[in-house]
C-alpha atoms as a PDB file:
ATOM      1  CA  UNK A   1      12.048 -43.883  -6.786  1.00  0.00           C
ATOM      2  CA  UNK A   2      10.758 -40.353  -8.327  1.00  0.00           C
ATOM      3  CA  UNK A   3       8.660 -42.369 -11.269  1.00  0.00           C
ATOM      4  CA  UNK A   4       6.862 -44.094  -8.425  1.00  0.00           C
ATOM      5  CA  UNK A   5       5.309 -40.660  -6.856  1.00  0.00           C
ATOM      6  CA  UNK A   6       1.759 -40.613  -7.547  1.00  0.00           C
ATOM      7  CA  UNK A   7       1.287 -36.805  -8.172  1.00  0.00           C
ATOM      8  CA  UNK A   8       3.695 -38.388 -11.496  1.00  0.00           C
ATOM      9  CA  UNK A   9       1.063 -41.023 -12.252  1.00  0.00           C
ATOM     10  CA  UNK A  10      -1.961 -38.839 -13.069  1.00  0.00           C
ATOM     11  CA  UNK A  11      -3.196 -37.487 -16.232  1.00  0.00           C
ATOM     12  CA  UNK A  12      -1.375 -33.627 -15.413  1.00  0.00           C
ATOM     13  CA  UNK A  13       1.813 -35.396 -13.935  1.00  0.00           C
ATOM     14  CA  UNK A  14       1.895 -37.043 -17.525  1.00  0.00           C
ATOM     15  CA  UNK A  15       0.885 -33.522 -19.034  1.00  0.00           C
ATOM     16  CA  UNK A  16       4.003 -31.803 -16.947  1.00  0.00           C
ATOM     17  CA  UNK A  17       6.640 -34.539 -18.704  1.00  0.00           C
ATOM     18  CA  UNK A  18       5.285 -34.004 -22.522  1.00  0.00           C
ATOM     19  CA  UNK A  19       5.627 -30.062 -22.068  1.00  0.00           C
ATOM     20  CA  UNK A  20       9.177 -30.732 -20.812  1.00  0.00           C
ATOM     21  CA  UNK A  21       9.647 -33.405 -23.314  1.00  0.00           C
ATOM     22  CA  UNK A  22       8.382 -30.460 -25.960  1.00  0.00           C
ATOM     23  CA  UNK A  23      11.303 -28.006 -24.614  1.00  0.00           C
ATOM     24  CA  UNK A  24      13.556 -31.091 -24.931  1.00  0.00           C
ATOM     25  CA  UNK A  25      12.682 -31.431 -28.530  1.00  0.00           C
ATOM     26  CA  UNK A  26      12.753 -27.857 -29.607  1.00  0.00           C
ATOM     27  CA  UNK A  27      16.169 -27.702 -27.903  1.00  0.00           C
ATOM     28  CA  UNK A  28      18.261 -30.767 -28.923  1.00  0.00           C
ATOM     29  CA  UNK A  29      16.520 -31.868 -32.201  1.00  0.00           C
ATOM     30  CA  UNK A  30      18.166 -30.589 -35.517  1.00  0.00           C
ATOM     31  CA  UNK A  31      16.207 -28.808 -37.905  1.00  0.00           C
ATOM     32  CA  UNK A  32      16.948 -31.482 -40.181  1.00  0.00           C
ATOM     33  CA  UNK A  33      14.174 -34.112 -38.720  1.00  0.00           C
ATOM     34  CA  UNK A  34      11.774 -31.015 -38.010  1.00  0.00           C
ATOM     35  CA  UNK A  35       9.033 -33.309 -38.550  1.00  0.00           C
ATOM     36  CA  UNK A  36      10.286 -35.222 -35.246  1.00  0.00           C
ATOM     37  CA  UNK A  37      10.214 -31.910 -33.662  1.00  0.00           C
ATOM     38  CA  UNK A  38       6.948 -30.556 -34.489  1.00  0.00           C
ATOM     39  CA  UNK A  39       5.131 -34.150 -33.309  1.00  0.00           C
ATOM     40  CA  UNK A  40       7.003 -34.144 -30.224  1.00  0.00           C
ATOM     41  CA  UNK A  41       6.704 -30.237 -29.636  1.00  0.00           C
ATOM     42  CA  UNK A  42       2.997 -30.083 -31.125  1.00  0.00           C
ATOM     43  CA  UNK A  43       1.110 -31.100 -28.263  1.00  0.00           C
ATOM     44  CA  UNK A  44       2.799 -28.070 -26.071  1.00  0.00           C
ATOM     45  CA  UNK A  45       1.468 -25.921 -28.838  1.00  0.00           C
ATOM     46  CA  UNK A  46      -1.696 -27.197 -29.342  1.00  0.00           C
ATOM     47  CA  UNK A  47      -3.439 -29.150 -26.370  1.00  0.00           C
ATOM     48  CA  UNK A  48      -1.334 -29.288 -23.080  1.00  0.00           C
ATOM     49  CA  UNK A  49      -1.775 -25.440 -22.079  1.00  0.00           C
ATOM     50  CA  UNK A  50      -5.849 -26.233 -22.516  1.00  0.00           C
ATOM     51  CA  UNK A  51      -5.873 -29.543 -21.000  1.00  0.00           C
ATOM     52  CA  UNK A  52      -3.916 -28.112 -18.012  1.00  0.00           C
ATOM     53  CA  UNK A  53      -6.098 -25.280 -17.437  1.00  0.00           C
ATOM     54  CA  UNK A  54      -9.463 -27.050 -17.905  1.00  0.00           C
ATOM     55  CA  UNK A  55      -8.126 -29.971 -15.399  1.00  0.00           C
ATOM     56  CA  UNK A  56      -7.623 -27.126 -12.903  1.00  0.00           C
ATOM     57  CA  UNK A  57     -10.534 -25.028 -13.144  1.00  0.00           C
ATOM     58  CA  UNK A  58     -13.253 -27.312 -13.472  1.00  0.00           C
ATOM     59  CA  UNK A  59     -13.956 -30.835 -11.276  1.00  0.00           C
ATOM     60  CA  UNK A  60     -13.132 -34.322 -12.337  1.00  0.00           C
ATOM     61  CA  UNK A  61     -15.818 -36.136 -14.313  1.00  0.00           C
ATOM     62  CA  UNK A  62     -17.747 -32.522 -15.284  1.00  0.00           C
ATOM     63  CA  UNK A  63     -16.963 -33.348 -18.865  1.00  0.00           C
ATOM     64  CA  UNK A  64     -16.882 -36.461 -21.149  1.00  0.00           C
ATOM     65  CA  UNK A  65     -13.745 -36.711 -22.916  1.00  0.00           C
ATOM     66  CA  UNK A  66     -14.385 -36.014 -26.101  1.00  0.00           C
ATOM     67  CA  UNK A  67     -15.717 -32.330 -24.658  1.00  0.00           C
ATOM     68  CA  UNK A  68     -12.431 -32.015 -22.650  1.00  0.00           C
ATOM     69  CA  UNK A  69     -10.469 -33.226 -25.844  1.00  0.00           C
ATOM     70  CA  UNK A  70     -12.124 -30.006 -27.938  1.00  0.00           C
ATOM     71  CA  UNK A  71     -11.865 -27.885 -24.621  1.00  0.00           C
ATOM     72  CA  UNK A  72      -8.070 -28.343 -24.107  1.00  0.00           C
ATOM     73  CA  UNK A  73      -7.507 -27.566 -28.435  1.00  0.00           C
ATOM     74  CA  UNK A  74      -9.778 -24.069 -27.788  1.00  0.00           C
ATOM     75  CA  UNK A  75      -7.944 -23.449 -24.581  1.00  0.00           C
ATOM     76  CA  UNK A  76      -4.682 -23.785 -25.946  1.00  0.00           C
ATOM     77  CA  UNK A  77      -5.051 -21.606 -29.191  1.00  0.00           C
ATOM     78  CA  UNK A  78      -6.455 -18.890 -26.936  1.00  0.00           C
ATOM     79  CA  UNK A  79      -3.019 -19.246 -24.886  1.00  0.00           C
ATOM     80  CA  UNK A  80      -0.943 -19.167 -28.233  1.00  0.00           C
ATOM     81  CA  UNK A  81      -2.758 -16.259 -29.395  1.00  0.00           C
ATOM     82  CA  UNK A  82      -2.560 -14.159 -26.461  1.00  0.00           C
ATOM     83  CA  UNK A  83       1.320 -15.052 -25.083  1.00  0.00           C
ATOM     84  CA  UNK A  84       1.874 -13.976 -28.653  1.00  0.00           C
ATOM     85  CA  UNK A  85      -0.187 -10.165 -28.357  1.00  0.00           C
ATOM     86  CA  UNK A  86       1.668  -9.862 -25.271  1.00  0.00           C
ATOM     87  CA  UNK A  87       5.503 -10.354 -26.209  1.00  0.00           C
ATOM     88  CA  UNK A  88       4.440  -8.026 -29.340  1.00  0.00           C
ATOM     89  CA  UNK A  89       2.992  -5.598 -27.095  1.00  0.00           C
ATOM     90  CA  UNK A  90       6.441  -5.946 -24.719  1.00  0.00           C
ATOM     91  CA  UNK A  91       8.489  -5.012 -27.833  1.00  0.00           C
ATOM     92  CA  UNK A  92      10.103  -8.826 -27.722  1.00  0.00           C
ATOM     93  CA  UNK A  93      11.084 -10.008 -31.122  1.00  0.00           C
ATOM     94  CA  UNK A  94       7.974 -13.130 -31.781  1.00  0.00           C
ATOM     95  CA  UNK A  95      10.780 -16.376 -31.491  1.00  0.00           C
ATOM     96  CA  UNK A  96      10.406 -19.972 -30.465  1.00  0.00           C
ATOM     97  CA  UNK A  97      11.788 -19.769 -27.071  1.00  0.00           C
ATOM     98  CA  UNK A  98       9.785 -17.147 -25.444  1.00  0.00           C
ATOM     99  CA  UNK A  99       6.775 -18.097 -26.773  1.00  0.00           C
ATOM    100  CA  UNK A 100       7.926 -21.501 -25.498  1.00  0.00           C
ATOM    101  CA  UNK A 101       8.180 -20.435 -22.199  1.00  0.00           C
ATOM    102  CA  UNK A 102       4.809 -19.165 -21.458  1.00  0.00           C
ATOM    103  CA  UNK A 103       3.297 -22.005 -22.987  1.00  0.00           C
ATOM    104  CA  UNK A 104       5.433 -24.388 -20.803  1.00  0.00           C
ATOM    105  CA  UNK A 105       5.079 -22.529 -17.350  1.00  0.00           C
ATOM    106  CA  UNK A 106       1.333 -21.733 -18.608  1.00  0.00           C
ATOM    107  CA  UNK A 107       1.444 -25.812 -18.437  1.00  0.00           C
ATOM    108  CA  UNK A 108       3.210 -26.361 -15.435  1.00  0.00           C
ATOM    109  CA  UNK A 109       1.560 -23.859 -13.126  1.00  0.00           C
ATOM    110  CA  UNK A 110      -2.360 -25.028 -14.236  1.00  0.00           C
ATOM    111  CA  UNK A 111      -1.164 -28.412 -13.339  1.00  0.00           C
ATOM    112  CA  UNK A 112       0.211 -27.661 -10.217  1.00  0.00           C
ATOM    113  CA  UNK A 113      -2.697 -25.456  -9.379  1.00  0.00           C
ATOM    114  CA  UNK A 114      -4.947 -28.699 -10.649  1.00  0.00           C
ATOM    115  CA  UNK A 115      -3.071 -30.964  -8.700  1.00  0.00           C
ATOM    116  CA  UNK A 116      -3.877 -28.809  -5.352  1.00  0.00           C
ATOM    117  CA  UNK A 117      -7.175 -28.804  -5.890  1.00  0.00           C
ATOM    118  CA  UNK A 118      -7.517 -32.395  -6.248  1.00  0.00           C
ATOM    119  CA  UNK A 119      -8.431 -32.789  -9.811  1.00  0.00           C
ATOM    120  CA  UNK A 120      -5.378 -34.820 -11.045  1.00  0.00           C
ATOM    121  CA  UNK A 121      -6.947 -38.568 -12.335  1.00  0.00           C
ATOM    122  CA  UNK A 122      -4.615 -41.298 -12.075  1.00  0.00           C
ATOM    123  CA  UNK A 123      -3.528 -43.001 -15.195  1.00  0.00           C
ATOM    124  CA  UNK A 124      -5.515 -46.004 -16.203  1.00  0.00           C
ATOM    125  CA  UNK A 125      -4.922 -48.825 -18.452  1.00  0.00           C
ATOM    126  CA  UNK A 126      -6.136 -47.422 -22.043  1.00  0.00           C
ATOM    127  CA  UNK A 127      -8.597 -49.684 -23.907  1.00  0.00           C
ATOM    128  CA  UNK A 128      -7.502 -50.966 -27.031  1.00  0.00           C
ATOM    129  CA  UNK A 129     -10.579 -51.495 -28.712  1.00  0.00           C
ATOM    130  CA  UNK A 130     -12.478 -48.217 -28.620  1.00  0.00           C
ATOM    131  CA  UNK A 131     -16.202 -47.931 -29.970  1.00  0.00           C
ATOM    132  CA  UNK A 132     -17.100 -46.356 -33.605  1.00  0.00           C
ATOM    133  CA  UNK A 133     -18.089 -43.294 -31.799  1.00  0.00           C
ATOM    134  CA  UNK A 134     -14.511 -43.132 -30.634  1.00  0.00           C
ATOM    135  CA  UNK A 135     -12.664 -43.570 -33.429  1.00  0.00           C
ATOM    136  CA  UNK A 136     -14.832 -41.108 -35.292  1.00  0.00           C
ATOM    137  CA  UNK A 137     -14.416 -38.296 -32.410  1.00  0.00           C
ATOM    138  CA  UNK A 138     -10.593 -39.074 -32.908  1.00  0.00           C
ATOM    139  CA  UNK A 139     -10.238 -38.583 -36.400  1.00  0.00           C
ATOM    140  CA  UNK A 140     -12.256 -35.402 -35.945  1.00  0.00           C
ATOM    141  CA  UNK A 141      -9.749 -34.136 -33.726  1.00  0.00           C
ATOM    142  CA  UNK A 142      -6.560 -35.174 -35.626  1.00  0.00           C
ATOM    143  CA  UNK A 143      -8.268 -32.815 -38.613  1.00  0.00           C
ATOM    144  CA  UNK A 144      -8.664 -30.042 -36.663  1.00  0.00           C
ATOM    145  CA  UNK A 145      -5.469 -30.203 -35.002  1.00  0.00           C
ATOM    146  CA  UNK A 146      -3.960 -30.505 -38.363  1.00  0.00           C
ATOM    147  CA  UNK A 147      -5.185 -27.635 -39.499  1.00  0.00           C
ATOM    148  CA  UNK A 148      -4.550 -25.365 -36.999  1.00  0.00           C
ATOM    149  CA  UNK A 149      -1.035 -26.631 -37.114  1.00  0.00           C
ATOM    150  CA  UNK A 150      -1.374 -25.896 -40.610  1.00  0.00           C
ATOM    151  CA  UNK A 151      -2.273 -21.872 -39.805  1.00  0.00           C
ATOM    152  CA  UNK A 152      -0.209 -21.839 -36.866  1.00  0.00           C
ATOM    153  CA  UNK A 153       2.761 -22.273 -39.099  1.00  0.00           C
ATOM    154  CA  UNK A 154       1.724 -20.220 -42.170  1.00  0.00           C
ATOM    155  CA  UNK A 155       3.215 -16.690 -41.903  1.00  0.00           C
ATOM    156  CA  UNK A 156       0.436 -13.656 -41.023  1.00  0.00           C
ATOM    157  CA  UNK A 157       0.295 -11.032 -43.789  1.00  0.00           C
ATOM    158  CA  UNK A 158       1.891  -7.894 -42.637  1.00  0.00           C
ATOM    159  CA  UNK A 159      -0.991  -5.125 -40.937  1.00  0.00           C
ATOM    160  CA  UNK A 160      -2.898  -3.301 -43.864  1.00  0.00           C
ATOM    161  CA  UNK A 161      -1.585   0.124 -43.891  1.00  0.00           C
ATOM    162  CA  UNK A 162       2.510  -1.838 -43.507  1.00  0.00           C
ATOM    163  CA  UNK A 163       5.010  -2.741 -46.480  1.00  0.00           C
ATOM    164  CA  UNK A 164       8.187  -3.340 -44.211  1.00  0.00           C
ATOM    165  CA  UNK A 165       9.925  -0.417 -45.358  1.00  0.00           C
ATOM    166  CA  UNK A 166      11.300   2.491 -42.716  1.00  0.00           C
ATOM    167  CA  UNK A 167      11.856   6.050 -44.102  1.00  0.00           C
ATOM    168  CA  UNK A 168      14.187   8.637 -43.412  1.00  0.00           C
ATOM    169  CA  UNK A 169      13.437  12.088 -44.390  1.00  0.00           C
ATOM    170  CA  UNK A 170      14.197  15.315 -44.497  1.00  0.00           C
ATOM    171  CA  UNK A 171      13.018  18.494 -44.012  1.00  0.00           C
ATOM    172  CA  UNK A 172      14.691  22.007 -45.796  1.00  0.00           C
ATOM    173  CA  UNK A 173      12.784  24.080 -44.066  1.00  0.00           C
ATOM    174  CA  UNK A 174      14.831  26.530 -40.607  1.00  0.00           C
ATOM    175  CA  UNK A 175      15.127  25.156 -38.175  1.00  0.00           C
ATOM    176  CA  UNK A 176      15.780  21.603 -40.446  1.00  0.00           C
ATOM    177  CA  UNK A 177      13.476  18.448 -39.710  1.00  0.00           C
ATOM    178  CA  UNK A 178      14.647  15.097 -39.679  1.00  0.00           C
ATOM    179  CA  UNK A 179      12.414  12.077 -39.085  1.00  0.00           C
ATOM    180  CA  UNK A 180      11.497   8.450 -39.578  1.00  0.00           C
ATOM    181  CA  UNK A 181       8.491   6.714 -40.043  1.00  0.00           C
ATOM    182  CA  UNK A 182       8.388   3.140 -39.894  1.00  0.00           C
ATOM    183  CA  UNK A 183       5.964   1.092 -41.847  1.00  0.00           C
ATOM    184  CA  UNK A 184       7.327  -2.494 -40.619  1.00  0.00           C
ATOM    185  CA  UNK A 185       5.338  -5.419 -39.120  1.00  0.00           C
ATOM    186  CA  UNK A 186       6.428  -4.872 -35.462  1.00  0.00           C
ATOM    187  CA  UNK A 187       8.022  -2.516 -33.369  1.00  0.00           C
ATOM    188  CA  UNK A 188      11.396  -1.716 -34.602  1.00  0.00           C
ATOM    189  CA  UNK A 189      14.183   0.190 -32.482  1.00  0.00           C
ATOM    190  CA  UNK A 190      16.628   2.516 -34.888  1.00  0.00           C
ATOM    191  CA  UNK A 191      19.158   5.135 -34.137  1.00  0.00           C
ATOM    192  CA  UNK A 192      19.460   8.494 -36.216  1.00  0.00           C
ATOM    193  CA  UNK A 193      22.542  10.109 -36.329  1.00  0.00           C
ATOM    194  CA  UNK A 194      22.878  13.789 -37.706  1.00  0.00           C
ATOM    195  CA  UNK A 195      25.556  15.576 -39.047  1.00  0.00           C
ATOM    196  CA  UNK A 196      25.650  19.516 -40.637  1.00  0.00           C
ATOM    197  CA  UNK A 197      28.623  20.889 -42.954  1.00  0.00           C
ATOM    198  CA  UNK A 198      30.448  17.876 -42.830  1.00  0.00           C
ATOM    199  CA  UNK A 199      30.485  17.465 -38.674  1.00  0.00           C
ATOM    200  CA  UNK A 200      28.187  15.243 -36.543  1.00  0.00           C
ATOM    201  CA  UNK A 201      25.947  17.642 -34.787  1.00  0.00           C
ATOM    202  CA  UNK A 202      22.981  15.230 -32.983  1.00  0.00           C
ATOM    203  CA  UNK A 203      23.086  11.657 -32.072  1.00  0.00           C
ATOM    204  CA  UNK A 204      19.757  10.067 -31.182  1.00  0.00           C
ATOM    205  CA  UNK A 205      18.936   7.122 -30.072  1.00  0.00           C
ATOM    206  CA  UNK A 206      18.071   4.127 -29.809  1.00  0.00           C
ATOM    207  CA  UNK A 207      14.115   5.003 -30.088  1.00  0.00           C
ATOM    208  CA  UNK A 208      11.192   2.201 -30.567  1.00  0.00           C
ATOM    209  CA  UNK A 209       8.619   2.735 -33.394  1.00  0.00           C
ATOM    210  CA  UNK A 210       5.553   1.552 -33.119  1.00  0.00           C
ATOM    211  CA  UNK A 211       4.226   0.095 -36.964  1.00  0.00           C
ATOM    212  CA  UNK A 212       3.102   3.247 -38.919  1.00  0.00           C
ATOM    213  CA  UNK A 213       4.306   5.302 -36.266  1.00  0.00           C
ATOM    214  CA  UNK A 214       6.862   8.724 -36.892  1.00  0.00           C
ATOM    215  CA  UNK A 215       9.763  10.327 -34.941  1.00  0.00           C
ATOM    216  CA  UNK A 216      10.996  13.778 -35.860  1.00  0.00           C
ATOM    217  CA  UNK A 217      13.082  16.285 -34.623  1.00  0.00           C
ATOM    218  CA  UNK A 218      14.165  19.808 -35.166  1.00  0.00           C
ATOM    219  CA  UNK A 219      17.587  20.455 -36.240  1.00  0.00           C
ATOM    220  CA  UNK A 220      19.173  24.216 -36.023  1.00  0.00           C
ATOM    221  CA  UNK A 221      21.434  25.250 -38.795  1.00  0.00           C
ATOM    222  CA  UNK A 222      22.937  28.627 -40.075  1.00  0.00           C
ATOM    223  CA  UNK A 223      22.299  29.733 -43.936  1.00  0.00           C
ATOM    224  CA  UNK A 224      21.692  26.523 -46.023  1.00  0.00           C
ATOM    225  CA  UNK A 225      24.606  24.025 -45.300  1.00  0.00           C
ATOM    226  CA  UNK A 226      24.441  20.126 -46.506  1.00  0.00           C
ATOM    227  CA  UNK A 227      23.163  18.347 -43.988  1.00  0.00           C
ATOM    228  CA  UNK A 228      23.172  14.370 -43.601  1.00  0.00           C
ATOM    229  CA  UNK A 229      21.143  12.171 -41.668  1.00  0.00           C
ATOM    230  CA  UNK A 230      22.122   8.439 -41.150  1.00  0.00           C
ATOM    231  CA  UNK A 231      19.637   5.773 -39.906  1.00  0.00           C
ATOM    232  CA  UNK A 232      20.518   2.092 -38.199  1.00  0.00           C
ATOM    233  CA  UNK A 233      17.983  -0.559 -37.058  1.00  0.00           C
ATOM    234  CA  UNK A 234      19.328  -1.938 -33.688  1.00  0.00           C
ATOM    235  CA  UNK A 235      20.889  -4.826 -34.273  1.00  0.00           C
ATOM    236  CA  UNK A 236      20.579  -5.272 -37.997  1.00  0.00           C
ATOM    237  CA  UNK A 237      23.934  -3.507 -38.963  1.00  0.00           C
ATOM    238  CA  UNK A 238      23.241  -4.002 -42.871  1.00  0.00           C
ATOM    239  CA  UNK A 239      19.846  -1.994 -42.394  1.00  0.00           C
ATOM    240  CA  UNK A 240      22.099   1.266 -41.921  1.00  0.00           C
ATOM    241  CA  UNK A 241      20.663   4.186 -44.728  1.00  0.00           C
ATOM    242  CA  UNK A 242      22.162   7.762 -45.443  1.00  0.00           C
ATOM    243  CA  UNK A 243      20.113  10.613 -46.609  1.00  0.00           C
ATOM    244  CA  UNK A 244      21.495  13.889 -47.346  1.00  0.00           C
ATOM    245  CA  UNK A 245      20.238  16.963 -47.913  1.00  0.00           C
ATOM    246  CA  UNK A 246      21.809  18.873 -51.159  1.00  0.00           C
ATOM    247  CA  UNK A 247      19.240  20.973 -52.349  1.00  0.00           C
ATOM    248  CA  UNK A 248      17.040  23.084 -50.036  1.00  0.00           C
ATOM    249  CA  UNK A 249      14.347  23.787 -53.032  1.00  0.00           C
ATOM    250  CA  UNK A 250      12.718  20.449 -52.411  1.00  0.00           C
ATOM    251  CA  UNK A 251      12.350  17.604 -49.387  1.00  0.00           C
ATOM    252  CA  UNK A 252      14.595  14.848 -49.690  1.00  0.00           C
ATOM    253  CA  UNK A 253      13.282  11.161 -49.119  1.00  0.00           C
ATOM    254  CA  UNK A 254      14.859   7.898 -48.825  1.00  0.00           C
ATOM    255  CA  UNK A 255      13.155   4.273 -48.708  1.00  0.00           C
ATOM    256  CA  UNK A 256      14.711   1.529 -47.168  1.00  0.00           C
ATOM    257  CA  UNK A 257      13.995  -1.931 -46.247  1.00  0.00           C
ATOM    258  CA  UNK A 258      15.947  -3.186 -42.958  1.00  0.00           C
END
């Protein structure tokens, strides 16, 4: 029988099946018990990452539990914290399922790479009547994974200079300038389409904008006609905005929030 392997009966076999049990939970459990979800899913977030890569880097018995306990909780935050930087920096849109995923084959490869080494501990009876000391350490570590559950789930602020608004703008000057400068909280993809006397002239698109960052371009036109610029955020079709240039005294500006 599979449950009778032994590489299943150590402490990162057992660490394998709750990150898998994690996915399970995410997956199949309505948001309507999301309390059941987040206990179930928690420890994927929160300590099995850490515990998987402190099992495989360092030797059986070079920490005392309690150290590997507060170990696996730093390890793990550092893993949540980074997998998220890097699906920001890859333009991917911060949702459960990626992050999921590197937290789950973060989980499963450390254990693997753990239980080649020799460091997996097979699973012992636990003792049901743990010291003072113990209990204490415990209910140290259920506070500070509560709070950190309690952060990891409070929404950041958006970057100082940022108000989630994208504007489209432009220019009356020969040749006309068009542009967009985005002021949202991550890197947003838009298209600009341009059109001059009442006919599209330039279609461009789709572009990524970094947060704070600007796009412009230079449109030609002949004597002073109206000219019309229309913005979209990819995929967000009720983020579309129209400006449109009537009046070549002054720059035109329009604010919207996709």
């Amino acid at each position: 029988m599979v449950s009778d392997s032994p590489r299943l009966r150590t402490d990162l076999g057992l660490a394998c099946a709750l990150a898998l049990a994690g996915v399970l939970a995410a997956a199949a459990l309505p948001d309507a018990i999301g309390l059941v979800r987040i206990l179930i899913a928690g420890p994927l977030v929160l300590v099995l990452p850490g515990y998987a890569l402190a099992r495989a880097a360092l030797q059986p018995g070079e920490l005392r539990s309690p150290e590997l306990g507060a170990l696996s909780v730093a390890l793990s935050v550092v893993v949540t914290i980074f997998s998220a930087l890097v699906l920001d920096a890859l333009g991917v849109r911060l949702t459960l399922w990626p992050w999921i995923a590197i937290l789950v084959a973060v989980t499963l490869g450390a254990a693997a790479v753990g239980v080649r080494r020799g460091h997996a501990r097979a699973l012992r009876r636990p003792n049901l009547a743990p010291r003072v000391g113990e209990v204490a350490i415990l209910a140290a570590a259920l506070v500070l994974i509560g709070a950190a559950a309690a952060i990891g789930f409070t929404p950041l602020s958006a970057p100082k200079g940022t108000d989630t608004t994208t504007a489209l703008w432009i220019d009356p000057v020969h040749p006309v300038q068009v542009g967009v400068t985005s002021d949202q909280t991550r890197a947003t993809s838009y298209t600009v389409t341009v059109a001059v006397a009442g006919r599209t002239v330039r279609r461009y698109g789709p572009f990524t904008l970094a947060p704070g960052a600007s796009w412009t371009r230079l449109i030609p036109v002949a004597g002073k006609p109206q000219v019309v610029a229309r913005l979209s955020v990819v995929g967000d079709a009720a983020a579309a905005r129209r400006v449109s240039l009537g009046c070549w005294c002054t720059s035109v500006r329009s604010t919207a929030k996709p």
